[in-house]
Protein backbone atom coordinates (compact mmCIF):
# COMPACT_ATOMS: atom_id res chain seq x y z
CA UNK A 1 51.24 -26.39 77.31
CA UNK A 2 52.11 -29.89 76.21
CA UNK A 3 54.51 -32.67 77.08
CA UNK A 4 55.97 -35.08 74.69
CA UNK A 5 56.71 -38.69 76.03
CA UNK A 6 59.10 -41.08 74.09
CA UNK A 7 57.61 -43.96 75.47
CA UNK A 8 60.92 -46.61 74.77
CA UNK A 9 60.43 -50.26 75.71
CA UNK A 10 64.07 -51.62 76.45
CA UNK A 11 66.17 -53.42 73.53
CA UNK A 12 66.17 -57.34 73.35
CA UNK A 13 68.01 -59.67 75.82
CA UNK A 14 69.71 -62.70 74.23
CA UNK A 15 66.70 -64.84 76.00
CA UNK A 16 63.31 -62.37 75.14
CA UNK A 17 60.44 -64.91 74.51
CA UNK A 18 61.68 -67.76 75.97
CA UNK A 19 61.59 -66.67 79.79
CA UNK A 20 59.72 -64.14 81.56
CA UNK A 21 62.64 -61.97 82.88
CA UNK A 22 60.25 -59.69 85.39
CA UNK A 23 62.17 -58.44 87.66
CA UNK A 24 65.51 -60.33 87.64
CA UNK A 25 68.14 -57.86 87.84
CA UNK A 26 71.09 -58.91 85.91
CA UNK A 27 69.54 -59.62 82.79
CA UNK A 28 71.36 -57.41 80.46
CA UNK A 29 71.23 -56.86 76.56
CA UNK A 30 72.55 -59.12 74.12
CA UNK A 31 74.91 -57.82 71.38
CA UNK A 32 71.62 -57.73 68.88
CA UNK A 33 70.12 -55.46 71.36
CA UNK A 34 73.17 -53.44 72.05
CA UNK A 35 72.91 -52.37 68.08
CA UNK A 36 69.18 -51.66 68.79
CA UNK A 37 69.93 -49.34 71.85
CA UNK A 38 72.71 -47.77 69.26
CA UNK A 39 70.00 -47.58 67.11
CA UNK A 40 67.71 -45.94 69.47
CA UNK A 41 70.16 -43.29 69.92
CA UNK A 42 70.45 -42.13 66.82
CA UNK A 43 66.90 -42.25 66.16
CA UNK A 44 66.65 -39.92 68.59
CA UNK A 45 69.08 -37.41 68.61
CA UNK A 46 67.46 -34.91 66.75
CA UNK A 47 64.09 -34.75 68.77
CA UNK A 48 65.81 -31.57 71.74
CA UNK A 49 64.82 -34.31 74.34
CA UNK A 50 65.40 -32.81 77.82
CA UNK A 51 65.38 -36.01 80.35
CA UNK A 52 65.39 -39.77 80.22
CA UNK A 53 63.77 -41.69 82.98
CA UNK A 54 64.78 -45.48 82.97
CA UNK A 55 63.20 -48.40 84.80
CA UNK A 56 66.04 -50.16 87.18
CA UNK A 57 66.72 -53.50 85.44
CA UNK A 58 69.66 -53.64 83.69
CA UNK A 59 68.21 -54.31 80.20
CA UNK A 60 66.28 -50.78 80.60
CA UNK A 61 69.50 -48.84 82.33
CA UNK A 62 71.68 -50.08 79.24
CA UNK A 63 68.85 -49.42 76.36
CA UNK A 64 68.61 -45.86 78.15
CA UNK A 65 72.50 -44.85 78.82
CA UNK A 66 73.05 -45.70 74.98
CA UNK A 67 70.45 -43.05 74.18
CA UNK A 68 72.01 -40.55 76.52
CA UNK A 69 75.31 -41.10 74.83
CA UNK A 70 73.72 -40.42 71.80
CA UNK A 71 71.54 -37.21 72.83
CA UNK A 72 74.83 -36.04 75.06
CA UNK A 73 72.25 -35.88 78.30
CA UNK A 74 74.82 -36.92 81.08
CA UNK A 75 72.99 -38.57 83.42
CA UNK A 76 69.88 -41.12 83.39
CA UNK A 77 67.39 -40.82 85.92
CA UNK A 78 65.56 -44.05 87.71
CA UNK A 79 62.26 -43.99 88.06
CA UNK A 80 60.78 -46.86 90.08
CA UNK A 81 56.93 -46.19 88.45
CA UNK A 82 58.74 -47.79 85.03
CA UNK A 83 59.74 -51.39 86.68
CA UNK A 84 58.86 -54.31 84.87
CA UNK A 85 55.49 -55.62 85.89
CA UNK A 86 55.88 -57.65 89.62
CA UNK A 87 55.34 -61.16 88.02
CA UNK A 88 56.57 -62.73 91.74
CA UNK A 89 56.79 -66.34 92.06
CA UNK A 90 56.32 -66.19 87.73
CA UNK A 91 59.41 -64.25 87.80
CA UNK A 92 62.50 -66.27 86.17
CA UNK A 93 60.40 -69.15 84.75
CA UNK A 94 60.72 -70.31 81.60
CA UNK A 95 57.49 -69.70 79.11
CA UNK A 96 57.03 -73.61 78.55
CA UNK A 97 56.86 -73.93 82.21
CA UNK A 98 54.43 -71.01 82.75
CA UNK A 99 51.80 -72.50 79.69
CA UNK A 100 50.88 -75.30 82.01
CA UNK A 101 49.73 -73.58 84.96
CA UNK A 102 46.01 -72.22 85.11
CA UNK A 103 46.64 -69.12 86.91
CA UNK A 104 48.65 -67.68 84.10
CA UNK A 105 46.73 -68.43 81.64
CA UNK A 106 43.65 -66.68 83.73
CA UNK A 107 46.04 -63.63 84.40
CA UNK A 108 46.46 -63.21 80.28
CA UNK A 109 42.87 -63.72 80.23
CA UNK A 110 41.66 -61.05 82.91
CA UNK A 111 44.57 -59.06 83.67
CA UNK A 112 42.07 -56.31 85.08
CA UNK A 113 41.01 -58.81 87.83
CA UNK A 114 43.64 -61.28 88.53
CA UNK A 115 46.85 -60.84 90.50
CA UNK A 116 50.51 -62.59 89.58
CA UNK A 117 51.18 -64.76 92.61
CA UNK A 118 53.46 -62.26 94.88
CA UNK A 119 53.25 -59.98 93.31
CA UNK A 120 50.95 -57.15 90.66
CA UNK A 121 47.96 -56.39 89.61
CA UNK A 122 47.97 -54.50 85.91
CA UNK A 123 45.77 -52.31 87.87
CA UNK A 124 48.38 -51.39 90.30
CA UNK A 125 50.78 -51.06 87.39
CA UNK A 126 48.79 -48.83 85.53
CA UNK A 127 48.29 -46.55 88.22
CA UNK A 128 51.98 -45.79 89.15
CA UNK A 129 53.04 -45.42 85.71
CA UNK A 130 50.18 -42.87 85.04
CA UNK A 131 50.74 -41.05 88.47
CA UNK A 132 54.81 -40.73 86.47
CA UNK A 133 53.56 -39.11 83.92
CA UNK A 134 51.11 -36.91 85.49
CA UNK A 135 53.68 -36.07 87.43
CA UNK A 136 56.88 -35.18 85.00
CA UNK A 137 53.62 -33.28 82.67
CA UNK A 138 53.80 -30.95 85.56
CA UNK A 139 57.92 -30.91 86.13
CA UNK A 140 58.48 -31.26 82.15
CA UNK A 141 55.69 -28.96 80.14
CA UNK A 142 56.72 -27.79 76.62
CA UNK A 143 59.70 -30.79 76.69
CA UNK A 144 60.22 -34.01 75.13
CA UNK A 145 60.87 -36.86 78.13
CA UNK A 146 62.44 -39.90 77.10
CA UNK A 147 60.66 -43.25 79.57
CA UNK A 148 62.51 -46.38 78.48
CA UNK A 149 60.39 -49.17 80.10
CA UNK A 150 58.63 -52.76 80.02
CA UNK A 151 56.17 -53.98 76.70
CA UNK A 152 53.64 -54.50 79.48
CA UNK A 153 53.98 -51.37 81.55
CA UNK A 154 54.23 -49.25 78.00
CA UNK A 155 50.73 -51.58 77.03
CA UNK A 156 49.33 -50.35 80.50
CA UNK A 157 49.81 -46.51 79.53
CA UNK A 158 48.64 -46.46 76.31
CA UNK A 159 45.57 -48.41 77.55
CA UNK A 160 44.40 -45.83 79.35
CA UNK A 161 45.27 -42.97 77.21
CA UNK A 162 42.94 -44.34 74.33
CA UNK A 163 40.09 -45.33 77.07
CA UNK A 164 40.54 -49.26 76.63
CA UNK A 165 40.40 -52.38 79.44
CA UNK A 166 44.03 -53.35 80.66
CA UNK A 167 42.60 -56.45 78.82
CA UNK A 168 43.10 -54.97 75.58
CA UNK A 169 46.72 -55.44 76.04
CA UNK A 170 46.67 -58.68 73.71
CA UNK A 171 45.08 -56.07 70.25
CA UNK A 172 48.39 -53.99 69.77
CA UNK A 173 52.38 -54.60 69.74
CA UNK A 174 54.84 -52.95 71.85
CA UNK A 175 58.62 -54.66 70.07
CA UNK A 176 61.77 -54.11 71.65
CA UNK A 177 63.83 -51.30 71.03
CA UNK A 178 60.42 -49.50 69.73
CA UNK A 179 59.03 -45.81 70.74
CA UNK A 180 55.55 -45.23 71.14
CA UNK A 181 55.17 -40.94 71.73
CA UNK A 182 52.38 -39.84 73.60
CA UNK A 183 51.47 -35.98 73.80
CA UNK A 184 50.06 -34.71 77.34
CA UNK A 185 48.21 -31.54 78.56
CA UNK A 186 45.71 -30.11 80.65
CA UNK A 187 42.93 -31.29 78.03
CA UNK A 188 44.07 -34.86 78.07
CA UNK A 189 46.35 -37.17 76.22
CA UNK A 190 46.64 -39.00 73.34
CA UNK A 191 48.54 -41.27 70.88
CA UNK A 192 50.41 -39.84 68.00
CA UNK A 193 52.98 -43.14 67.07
CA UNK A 194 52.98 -46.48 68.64
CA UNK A 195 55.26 -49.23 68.11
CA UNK A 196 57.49 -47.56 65.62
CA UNK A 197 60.26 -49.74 65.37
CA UNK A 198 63.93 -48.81 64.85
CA UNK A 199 65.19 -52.59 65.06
């Protein structure tokens, strides 16, 4: 028995790449990424998808309720193991302000080893997103589950399902409004699309 995962990271916010949004909670999606989470939708309607899980920032809970709209699944379920990385004190700041301080530019060296001030390791974030999955494998066998998420958190997962270093986050892309589908059993896991983009 095997379990499909959608793996969605959330559509774009009208400020993606110029501030690190972490966990700020009213960030929500800008009209271009309202059109990708339409997009999403429709991409996915046809794939007999049984449940969508949705990290708790806005940004995710809109990208996700515009693919249950599409799929007709009525309700969206939270799943705290998808939040956005725990950047703490990073949180909020803008990426010019973040490029002159030597701790983040050690974290995006050695993200294995070094911890974002207040909050995460990619360790720690690794762990509880694998412990999801390992988890809705059990609850979900023989289904399609949709987890709309976080580049980094997504990056995390598929890490460890091809047997790389959370440092070899930097060597593949995870866009917005992209699925990456992972297949799950009792013998394992492994990548069968990443990064296909529907914006």
């Amino acid at each position: 028995m095997t379990t499909t995962f959608l793996l969605v990271r959330h559509a774009a916010h009208d400020k993606i790449g110029n501030f690190l949004a972490g966990r700020t909670a009213d960030v929500p999606l800008g009209p271009a990424g309202r059109e990708q989470a339409e997009r999403l939708g429709a991409r996915l309607a046809g794939e007999n998808i049984g449940t969508i899980y949705a990290s708790p920032r806005k940004r995710t809970q809109e990208t996700a309720a515009a693919i249950a709209a599409a799929l007709e699944i009525p309700a969206v379920e939270t799943a705290d193991a998808l939040d956005e990385v725990d950047f703490g004190t990073w949180s909020g700041k803008t990426f010019e302000v973040l490029n002159t301080d030597p701790h983040w530019h050690q974290w995006n060296s050695i993200r294995s080893l070094v911890r974002a001030p207040g909050g995460e390791t990619m360790l720690e974030v690794q762990s509880r997103v694998i412990a999801l999955v390992e988890t809705l494998g059990r609850q979900e066998s023989d289904g399609k589950v949709v987890l709309v998420s976080h580049a980094d958190v997504i990056k995390a997962l598929v890490c460890h399902v091809l047997g790389l270093s959370a440092d070899a986050w930097p060597r593949f892309e995870i866009a917005p409004a992209s699925i990456s589908t992972i297949v799950a059993g009792d013998w394992g896991a492994k990548i069968v699309a990443l990064n296909e983009n529907v914006s």
